[in-house]
Protein backbone atom coordinates (compact mmCIF):
# COMPACT_ATOMS: atom_id res chain seq x y z
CA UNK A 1 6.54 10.38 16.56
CA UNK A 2 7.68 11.34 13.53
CA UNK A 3 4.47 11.07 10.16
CA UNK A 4 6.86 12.43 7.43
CA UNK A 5 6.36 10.43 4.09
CA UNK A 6 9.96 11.10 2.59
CA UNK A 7 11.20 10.10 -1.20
CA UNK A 8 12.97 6.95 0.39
CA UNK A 9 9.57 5.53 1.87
CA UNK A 10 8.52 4.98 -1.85
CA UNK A 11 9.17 3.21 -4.51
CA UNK A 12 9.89 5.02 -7.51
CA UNK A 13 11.29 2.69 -10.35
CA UNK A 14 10.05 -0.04 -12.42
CA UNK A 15 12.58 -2.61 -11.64
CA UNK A 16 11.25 -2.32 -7.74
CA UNK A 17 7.95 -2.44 -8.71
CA UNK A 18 8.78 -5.51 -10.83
CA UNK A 19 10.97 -7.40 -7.97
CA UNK A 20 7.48 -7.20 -5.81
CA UNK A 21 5.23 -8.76 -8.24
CA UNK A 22 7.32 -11.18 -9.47
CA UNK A 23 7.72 -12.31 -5.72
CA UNK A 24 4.09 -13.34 -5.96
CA UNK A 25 2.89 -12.66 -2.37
CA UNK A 26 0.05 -10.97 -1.37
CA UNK A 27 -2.62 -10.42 1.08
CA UNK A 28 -6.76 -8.84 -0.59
CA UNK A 29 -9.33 -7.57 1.00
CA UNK A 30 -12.94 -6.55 -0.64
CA UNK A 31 -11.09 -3.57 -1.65
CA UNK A 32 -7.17 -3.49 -1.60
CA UNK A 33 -4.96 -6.12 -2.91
CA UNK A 34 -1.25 -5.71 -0.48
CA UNK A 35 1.73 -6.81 -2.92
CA UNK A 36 4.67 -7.45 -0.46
CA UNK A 37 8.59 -8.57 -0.37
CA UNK A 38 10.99 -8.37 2.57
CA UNK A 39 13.94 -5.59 2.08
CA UNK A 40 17.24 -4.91 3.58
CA UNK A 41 16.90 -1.56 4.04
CA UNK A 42 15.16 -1.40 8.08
CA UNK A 43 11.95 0.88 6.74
CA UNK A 44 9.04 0.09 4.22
CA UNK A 45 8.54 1.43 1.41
CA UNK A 46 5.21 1.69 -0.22
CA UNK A 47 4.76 1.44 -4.09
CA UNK A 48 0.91 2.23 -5.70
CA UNK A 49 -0.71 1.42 -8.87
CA UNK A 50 -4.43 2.44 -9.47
CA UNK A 51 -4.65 1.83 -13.39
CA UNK A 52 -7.53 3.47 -15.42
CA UNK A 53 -9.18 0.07 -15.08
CA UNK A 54 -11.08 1.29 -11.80
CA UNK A 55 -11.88 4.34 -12.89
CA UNK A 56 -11.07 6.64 -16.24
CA UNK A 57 -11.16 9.79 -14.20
CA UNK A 58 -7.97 11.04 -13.00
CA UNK A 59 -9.66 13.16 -10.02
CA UNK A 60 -11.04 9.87 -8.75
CA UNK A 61 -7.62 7.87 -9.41
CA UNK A 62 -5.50 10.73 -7.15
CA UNK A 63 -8.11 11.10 -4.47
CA UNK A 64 -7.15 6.42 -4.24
CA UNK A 65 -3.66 7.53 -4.44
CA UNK A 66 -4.26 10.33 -1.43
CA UNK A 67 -6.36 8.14 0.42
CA UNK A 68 -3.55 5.20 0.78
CA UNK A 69 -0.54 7.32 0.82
CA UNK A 70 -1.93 8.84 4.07
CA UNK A 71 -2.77 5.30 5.34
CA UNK A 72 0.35 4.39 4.93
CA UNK A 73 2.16 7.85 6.05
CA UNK A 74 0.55 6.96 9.55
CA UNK A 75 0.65 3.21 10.43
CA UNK A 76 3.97 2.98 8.92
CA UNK A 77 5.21 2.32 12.33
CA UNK A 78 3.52 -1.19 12.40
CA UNK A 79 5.42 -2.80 9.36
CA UNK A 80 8.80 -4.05 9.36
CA UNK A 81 11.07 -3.83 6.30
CA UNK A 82 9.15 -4.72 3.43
CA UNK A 83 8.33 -3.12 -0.30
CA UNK A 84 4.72 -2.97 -0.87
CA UNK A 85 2.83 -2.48 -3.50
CA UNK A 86 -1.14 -1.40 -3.02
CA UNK A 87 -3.58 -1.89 -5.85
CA UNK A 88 -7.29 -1.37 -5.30
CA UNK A 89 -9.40 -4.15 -6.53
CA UNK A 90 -12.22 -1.63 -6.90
CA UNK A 91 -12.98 1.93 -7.10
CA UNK A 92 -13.49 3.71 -3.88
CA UNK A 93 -15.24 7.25 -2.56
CA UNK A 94 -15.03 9.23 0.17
CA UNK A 95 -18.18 8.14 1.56
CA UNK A 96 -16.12 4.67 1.88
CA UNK A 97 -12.95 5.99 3.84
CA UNK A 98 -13.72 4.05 7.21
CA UNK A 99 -14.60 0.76 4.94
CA UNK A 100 -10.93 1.29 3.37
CA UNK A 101 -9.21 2.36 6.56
CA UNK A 102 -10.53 -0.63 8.30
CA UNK A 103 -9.50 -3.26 5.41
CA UNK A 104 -5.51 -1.06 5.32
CA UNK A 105 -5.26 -1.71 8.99
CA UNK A 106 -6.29 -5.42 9.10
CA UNK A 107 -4.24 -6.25 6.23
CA UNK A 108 -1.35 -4.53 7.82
CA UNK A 109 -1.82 -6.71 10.62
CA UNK A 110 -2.21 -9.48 9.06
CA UNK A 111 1.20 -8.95 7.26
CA UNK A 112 2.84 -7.97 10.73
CA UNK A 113 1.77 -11.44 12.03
CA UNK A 114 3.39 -12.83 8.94
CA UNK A 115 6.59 -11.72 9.29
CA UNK A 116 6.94 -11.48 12.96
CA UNK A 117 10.84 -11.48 13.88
């Protein structure tokens, strides 16, 4: 199996960013909100915005950013072709990791049963 998180897994300009939100679907948990649109590329490519809203310091913002890119990096398997988005809804620690891996995977599901082919 290959885990590599490549440049074309992620979405890099403002424009795709935009086309997600503007699509207005989503799936939330307690802490992750899961922006989504269908793509036409065959792979998934994953997007993230954690805004200074959560939390001012940038050490806390990167370990979010760490913390779902690695999520992502290894259920990427599961999804189909879609551009995602992830925005947490609340600021997270490592003491919450399982909490958030648990909520990533069951919202991954949840948008696999979605969009079933």
């Amino acid at each position: 199996m290959n885990f590599k998180f490549p440049k074309r897994l992620k979405l890099l300009k403002t424009d795709d960013f935009s086309s997600v939100f503007n699509f207005r679907k989503r799936v939330a948990g307690q802490y992750l909100v899961i922006h989504y649109q269908k793509n036409q590329l065959g792979y998934t490519r994953l997007g993230l915005v954690v805004g200074k809203k959560h939390s001012r310091l940038a050490v806390e913002r990167n370990y979010m950013k760490r913390v779902l890119r690695e999520l992502f990096r290894t259920n990427q398997l599961d999804l189909l072709s879609l551009d995602l988005v992830i925005r947490p809804q609340k600021p997270f620690i490592p003491i919450n990791y399982s909490a958030i891996e648990q909520e990533f995977v069951m919202l991954l599901n949840k948008l696999s049963q979605q969009h079933k082919p």
